[in-house]
PDB file of N, CA and C in Angstrom:
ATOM      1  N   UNK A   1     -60.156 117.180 -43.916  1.00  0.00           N
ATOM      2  CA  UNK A   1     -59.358 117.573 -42.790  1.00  0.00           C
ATOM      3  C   UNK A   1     -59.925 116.985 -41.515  1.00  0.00           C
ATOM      4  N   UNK A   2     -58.962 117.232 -40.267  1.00  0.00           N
ATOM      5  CA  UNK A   2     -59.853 116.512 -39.299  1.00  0.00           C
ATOM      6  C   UNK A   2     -60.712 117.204 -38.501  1.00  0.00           C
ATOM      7  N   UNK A   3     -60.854 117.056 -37.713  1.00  0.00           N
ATOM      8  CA  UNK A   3     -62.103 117.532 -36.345  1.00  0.00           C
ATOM      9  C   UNK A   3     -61.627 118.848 -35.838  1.00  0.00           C
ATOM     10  N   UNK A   4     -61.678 119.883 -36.049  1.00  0.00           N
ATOM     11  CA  UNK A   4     -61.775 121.066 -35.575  1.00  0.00           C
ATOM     12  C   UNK A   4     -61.337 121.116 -33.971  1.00  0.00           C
ATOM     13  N   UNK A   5     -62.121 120.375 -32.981  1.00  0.00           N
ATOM     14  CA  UNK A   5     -62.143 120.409 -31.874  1.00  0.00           C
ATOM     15  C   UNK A   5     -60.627 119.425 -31.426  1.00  0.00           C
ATOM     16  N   UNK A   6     -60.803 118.608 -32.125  1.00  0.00           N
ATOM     17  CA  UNK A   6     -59.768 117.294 -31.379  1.00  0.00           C
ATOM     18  C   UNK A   6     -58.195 118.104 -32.265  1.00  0.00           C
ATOM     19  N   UNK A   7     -58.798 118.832 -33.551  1.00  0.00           N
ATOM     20  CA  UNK A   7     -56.979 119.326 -33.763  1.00  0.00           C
ATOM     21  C   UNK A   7     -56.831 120.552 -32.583  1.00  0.00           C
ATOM     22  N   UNK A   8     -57.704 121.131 -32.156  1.00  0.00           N
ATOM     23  CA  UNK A   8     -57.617 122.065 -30.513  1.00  0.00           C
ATOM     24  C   UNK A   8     -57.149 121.406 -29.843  1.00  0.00           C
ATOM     25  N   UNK A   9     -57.619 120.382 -29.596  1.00  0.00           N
ATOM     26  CA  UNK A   9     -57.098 119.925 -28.103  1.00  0.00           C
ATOM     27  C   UNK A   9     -55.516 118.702 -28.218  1.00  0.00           C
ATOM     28  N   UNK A  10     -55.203 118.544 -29.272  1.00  0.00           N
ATOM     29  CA  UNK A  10     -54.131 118.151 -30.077  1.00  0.00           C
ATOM     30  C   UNK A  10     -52.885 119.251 -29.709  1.00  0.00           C
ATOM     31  N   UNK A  11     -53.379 120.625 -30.317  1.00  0.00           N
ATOM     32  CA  UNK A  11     -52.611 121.901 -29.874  1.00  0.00           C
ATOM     33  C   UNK A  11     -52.139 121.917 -28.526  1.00  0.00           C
ATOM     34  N   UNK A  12     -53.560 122.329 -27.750  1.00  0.00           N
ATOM     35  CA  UNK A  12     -53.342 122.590 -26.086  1.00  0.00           C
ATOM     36  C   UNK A  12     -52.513 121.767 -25.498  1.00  0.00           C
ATOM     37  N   UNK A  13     -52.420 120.091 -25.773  1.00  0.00           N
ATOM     38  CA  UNK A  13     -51.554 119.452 -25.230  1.00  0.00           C
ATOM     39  C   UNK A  13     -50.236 119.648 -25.701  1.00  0.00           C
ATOM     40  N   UNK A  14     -49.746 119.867 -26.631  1.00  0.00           N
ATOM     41  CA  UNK A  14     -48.983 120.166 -27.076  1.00  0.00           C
ATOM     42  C   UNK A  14     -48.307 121.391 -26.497  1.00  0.00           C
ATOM     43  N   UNK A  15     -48.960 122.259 -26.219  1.00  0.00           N
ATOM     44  CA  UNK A  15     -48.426 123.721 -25.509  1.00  0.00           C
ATOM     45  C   UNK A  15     -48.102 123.558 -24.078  1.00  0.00           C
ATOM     46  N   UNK A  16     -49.143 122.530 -23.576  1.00  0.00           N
ATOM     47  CA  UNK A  16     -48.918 122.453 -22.084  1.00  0.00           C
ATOM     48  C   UNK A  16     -47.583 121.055 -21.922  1.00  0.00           C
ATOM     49  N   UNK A  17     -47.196 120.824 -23.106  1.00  0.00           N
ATOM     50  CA  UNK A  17     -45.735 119.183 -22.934  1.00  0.00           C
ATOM     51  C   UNK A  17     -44.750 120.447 -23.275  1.00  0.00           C
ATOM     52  N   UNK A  18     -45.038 121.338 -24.200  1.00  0.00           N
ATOM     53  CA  UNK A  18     -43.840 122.527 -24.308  1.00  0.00           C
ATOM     54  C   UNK A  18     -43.563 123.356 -23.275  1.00  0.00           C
ATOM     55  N   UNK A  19     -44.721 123.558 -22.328  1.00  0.00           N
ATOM     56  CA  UNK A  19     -44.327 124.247 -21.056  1.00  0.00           C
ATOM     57  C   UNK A  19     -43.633 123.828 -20.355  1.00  0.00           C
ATOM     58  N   UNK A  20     -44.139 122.631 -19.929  1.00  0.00           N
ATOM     59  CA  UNK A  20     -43.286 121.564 -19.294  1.00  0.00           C
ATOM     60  C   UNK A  20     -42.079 121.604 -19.490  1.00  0.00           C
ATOM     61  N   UNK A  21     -41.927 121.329 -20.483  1.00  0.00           N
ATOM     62  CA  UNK A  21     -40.310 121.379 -21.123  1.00  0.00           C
ATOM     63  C   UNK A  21     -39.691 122.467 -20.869  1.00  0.00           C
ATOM     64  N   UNK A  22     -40.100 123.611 -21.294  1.00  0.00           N
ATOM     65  CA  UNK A  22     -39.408 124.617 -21.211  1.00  0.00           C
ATOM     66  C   UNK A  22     -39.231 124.998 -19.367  1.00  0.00           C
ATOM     67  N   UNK A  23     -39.936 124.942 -18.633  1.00  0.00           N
ATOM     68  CA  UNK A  23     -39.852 124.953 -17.223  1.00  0.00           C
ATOM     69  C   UNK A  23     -38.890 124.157 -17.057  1.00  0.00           C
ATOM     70  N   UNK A  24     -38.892 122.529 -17.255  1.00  0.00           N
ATOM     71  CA  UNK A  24     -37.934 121.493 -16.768  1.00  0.00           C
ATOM     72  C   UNK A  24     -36.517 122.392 -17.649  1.00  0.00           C
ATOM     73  N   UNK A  25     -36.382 122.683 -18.608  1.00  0.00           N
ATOM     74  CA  UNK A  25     -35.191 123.018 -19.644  1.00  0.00           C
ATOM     75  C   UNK A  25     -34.714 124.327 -18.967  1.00  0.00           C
ATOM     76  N   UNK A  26     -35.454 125.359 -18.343  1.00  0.00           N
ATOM     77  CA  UNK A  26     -35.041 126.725 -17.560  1.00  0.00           C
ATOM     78  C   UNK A  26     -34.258 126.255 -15.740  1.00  0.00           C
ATOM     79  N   UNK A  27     -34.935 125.067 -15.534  1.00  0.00           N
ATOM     80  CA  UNK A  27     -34.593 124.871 -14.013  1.00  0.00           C
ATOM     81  C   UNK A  27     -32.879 123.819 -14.285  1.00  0.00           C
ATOM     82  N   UNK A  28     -32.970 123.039 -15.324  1.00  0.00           N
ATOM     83  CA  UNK A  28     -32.116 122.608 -15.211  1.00  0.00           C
ATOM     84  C   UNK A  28     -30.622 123.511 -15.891  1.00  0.00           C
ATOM     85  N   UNK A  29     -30.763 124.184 -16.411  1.00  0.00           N
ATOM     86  CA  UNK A  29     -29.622 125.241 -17.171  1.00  0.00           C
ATOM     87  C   UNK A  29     -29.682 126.055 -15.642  1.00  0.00           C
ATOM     88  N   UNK A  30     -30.669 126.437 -15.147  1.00  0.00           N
ATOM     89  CA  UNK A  30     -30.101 127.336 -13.852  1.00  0.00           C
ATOM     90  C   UNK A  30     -29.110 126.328 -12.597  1.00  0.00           C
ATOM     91  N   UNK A  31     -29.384 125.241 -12.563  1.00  0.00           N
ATOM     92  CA  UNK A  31     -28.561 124.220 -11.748  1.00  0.00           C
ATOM     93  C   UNK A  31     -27.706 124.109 -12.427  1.00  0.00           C
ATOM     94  N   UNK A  32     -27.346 124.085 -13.643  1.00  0.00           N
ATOM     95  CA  UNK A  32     -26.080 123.934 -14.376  1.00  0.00           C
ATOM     96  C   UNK A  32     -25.089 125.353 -14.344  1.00  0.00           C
ATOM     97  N   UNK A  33     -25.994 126.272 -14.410  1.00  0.00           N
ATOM     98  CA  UNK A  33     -25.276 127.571 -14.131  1.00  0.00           C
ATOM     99  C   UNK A  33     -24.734 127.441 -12.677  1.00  0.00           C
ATOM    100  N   UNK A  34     -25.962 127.325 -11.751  1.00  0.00           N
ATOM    101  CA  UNK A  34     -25.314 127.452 -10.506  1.00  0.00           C
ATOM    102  C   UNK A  34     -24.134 126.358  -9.810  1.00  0.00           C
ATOM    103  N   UNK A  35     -23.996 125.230 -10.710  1.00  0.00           N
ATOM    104  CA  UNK A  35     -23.014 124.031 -10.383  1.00  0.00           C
ATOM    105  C   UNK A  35     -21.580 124.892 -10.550  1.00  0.00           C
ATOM    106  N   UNK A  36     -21.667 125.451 -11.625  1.00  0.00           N
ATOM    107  CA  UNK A  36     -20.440 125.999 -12.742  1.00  0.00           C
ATOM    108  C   UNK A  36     -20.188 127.267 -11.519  1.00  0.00           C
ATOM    109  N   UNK A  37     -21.011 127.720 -11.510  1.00  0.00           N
ATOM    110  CA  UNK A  37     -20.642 128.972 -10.651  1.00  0.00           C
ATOM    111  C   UNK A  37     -19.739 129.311  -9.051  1.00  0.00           C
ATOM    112  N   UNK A  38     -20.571 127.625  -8.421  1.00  0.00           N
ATOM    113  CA  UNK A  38     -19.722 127.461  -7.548  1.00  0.00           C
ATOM    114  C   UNK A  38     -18.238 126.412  -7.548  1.00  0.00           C
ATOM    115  N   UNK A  39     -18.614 126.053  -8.463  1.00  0.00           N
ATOM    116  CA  UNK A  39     -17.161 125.442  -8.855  1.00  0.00           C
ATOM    117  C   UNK A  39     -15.867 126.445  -9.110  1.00  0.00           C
ATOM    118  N   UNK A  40     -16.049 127.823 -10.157  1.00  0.00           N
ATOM    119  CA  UNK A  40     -15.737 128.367 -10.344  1.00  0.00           C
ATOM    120  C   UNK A  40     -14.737 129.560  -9.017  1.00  0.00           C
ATOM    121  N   UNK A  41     -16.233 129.603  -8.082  1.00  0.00           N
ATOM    122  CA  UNK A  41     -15.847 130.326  -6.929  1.00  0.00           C
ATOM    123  C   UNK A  41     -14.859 129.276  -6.063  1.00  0.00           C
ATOM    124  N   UNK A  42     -15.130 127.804  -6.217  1.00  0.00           N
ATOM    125  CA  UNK A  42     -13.947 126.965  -5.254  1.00  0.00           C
ATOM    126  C   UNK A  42     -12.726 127.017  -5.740  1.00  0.00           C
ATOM    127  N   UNK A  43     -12.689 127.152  -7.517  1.00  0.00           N
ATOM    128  CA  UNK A  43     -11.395 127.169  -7.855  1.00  0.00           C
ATOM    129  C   UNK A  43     -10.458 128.494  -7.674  1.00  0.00           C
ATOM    130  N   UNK A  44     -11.471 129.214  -7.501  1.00  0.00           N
ATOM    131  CA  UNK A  44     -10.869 130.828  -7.313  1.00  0.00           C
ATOM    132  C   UNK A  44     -10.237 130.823  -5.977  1.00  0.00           C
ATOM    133  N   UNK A  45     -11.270 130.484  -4.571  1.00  0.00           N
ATOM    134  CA  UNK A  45     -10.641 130.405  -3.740  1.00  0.00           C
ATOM    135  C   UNK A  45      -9.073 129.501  -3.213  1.00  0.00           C
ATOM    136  N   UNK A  46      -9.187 128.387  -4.197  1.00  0.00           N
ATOM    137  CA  UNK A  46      -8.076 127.404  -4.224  1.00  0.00           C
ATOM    138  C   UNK A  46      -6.855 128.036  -5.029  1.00  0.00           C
ATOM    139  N   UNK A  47      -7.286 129.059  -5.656  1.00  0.00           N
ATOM    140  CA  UNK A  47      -6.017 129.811  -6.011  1.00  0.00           C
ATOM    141  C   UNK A  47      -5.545 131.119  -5.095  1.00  0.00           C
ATOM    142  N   UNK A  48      -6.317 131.325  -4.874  1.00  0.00           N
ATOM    143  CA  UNK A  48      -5.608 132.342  -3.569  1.00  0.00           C
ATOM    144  C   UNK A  48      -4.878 131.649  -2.149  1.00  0.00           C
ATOM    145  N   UNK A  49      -5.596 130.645  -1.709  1.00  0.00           N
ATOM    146  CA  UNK A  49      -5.035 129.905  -0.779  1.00  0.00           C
ATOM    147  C   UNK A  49      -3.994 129.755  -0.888  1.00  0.00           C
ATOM    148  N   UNK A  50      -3.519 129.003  -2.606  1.00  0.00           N
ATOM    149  CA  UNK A  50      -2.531 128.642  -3.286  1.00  0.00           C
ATOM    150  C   UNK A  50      -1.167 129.735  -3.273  1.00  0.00           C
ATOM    151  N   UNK A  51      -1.725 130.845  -3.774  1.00  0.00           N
ATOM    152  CA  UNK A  51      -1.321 132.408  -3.937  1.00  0.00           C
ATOM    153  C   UNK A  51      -0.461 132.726  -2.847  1.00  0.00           C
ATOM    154  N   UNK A  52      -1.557 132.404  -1.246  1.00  0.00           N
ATOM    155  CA  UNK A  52      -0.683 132.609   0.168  1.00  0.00           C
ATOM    156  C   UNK A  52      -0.121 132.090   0.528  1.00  0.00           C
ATOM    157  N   UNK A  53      -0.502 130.251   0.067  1.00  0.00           N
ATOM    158  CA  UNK A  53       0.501 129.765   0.662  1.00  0.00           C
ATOM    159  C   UNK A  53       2.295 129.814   0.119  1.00  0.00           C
ATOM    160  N   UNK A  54       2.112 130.154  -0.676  1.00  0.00           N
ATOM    161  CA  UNK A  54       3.651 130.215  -1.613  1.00  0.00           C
ATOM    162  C   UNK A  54       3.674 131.822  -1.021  1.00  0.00           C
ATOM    163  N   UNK A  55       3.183 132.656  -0.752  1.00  0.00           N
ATOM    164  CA  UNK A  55       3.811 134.341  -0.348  1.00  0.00           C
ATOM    165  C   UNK A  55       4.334 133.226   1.042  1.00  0.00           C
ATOM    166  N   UNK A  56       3.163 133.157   2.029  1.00  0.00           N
ATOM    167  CA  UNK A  56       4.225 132.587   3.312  1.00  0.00           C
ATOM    168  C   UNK A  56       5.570 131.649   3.541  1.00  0.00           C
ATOM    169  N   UNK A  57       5.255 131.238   2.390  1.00  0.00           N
ATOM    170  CA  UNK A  57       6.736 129.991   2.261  1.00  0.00           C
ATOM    171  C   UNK A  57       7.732 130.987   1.693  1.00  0.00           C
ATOM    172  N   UNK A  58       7.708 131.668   0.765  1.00  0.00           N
ATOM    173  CA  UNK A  58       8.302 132.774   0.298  1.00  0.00           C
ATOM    174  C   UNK A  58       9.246 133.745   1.650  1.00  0.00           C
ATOM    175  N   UNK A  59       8.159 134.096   2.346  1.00  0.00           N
ATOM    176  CA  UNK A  59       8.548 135.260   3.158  1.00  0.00           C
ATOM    177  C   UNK A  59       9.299 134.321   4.413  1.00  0.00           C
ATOM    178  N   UNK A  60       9.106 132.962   4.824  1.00  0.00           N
ATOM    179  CA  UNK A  60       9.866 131.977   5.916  1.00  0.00           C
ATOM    180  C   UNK A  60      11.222 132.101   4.992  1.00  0.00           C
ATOM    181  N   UNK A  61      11.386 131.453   4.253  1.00  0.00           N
ATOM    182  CA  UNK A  61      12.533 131.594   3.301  1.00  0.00           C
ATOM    183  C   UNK A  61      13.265 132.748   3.443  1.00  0.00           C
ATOM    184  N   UNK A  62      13.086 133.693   2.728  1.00  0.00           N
ATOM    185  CA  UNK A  62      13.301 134.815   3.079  1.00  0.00           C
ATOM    186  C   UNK A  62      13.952 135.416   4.605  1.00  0.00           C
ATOM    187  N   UNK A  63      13.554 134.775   5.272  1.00  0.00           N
ATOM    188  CA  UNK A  63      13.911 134.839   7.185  1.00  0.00           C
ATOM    189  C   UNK A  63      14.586 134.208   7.104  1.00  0.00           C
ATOM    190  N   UNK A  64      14.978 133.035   6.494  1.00  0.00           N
ATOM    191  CA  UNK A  64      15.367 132.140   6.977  1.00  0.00           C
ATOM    192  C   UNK A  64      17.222 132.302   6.420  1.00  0.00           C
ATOM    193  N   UNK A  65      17.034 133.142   4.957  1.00  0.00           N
ATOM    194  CA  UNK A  65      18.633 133.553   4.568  1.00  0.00           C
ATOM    195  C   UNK A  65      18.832 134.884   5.060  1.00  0.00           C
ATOM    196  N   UNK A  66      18.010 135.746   5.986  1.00  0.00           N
ATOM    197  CA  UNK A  66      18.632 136.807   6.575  1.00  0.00           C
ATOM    198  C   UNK A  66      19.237 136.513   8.054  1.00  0.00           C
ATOM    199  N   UNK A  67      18.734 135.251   8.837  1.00  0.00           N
ATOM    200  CA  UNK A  67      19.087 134.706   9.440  1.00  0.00           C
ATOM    201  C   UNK A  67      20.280 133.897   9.690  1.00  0.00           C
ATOM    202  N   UNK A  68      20.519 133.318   8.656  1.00  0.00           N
ATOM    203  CA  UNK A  68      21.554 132.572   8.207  1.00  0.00           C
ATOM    204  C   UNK A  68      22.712 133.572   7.498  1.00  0.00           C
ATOM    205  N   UNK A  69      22.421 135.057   7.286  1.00  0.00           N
ATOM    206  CA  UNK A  69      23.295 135.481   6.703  1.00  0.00           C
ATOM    207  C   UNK A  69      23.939 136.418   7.856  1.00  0.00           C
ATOM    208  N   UNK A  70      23.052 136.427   9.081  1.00  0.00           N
ATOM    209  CA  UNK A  70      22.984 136.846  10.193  1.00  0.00           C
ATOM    210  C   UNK A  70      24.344 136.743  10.923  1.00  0.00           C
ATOM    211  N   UNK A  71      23.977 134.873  10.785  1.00  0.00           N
ATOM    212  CA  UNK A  71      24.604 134.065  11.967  1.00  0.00           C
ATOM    213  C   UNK A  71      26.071 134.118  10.991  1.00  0.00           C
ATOM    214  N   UNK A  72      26.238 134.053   9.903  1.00  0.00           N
ATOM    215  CA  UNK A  72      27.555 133.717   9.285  1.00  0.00           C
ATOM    216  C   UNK A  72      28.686 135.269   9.478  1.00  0.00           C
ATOM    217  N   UNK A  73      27.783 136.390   9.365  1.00  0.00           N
ATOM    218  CA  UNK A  73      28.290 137.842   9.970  1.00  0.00           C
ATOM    219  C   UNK A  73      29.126 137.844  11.086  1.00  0.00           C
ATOM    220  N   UNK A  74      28.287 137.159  12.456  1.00  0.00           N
ATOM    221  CA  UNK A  74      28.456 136.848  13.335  1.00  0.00           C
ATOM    222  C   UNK A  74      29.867 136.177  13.316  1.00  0.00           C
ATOM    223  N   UNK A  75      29.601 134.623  12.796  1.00  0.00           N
ATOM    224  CA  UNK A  75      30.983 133.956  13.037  1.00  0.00           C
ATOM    225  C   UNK A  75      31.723 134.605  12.340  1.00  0.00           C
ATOM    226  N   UNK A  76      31.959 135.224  11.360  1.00  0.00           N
ATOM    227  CA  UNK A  76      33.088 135.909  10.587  1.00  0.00           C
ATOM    228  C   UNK A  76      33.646 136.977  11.895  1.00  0.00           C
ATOM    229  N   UNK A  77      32.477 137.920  11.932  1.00  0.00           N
ATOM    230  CA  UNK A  77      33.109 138.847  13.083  1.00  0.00           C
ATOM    231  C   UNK A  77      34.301 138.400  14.383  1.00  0.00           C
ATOM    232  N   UNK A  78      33.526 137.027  14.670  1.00  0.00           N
ATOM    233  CA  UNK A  78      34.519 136.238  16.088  1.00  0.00           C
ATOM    234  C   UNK A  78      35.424 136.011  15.230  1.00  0.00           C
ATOM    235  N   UNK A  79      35.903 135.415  14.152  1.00  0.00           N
ATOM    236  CA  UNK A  79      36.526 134.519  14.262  1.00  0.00           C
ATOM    237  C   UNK A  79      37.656 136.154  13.497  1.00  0.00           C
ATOM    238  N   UNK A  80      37.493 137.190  13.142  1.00  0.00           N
ATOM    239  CA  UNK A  80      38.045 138.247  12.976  1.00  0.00           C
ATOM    240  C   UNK A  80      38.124 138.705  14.465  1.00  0.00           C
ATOM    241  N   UNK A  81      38.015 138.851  15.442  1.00  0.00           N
ATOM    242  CA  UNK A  81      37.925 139.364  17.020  1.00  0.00           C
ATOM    243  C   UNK A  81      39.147 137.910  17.629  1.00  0.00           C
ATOM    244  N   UNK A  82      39.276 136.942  17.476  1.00  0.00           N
ATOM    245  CA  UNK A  82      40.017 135.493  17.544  1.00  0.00           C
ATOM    246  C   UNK A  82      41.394 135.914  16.859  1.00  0.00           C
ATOM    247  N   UNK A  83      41.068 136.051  16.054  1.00  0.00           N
ATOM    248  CA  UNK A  83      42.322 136.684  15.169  1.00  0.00           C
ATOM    249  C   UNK A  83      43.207 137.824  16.034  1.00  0.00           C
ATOM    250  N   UNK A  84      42.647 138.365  16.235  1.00  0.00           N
ATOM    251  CA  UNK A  84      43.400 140.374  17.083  1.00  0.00           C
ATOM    252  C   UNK A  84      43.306 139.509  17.990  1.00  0.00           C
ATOM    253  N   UNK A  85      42.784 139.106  19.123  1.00  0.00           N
ATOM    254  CA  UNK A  85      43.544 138.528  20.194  1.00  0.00           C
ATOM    255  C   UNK A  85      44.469 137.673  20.146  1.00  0.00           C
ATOM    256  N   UNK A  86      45.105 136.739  19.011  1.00  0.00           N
ATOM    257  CA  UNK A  86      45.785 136.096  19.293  1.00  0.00           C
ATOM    258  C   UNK A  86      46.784 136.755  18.807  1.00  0.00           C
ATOM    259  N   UNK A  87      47.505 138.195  18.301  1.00  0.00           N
ATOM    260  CA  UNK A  87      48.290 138.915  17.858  1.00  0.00           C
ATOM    261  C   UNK A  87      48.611 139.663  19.082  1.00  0.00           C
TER     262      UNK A  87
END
């Protein structure tokens, strides 16, 4: 078998390239978490934006045929008031 001492220090290096690793392997999964995470939070916010901007286009719309159903009331009314005066 071999050298007692040199298969020790064979080990130790070995434990201290696995630390390594495992440090480099913990920091980079946490940057990968935290990439994902804020991506996650941009897409979230890009759906609510999304969310409001279609309620506000929604609710202009909305104004926009009570308005129009407003103004057509209106001319119906004159043009019923046009009518009796010319009788």
């Amino acid at each position: 078998m071999g050298d007692p001492k040199k298969l020790q220090v064979k080990n130790s290096i070995s434990e201290v390239k696995m630390g390594h690793f495992d440090d480099n392997f913990q920091e980079i999964c946490d940057e990968m978490y935290e990439e994902q995470t804020e991506h996650e939070a941009g897409e979230e916010a890009e759906a609510e934006a999304q969310e409001q901007a279609e309620a506000e286009a929604e609710a202009e719309y909305e104004a926009l045929q009570d308005a129009e159903e407003e103004q057509q009331a209106e001319e119906e009314q004159q043009d019923g008031q046009e009518g009796e005066d010319e009788k």
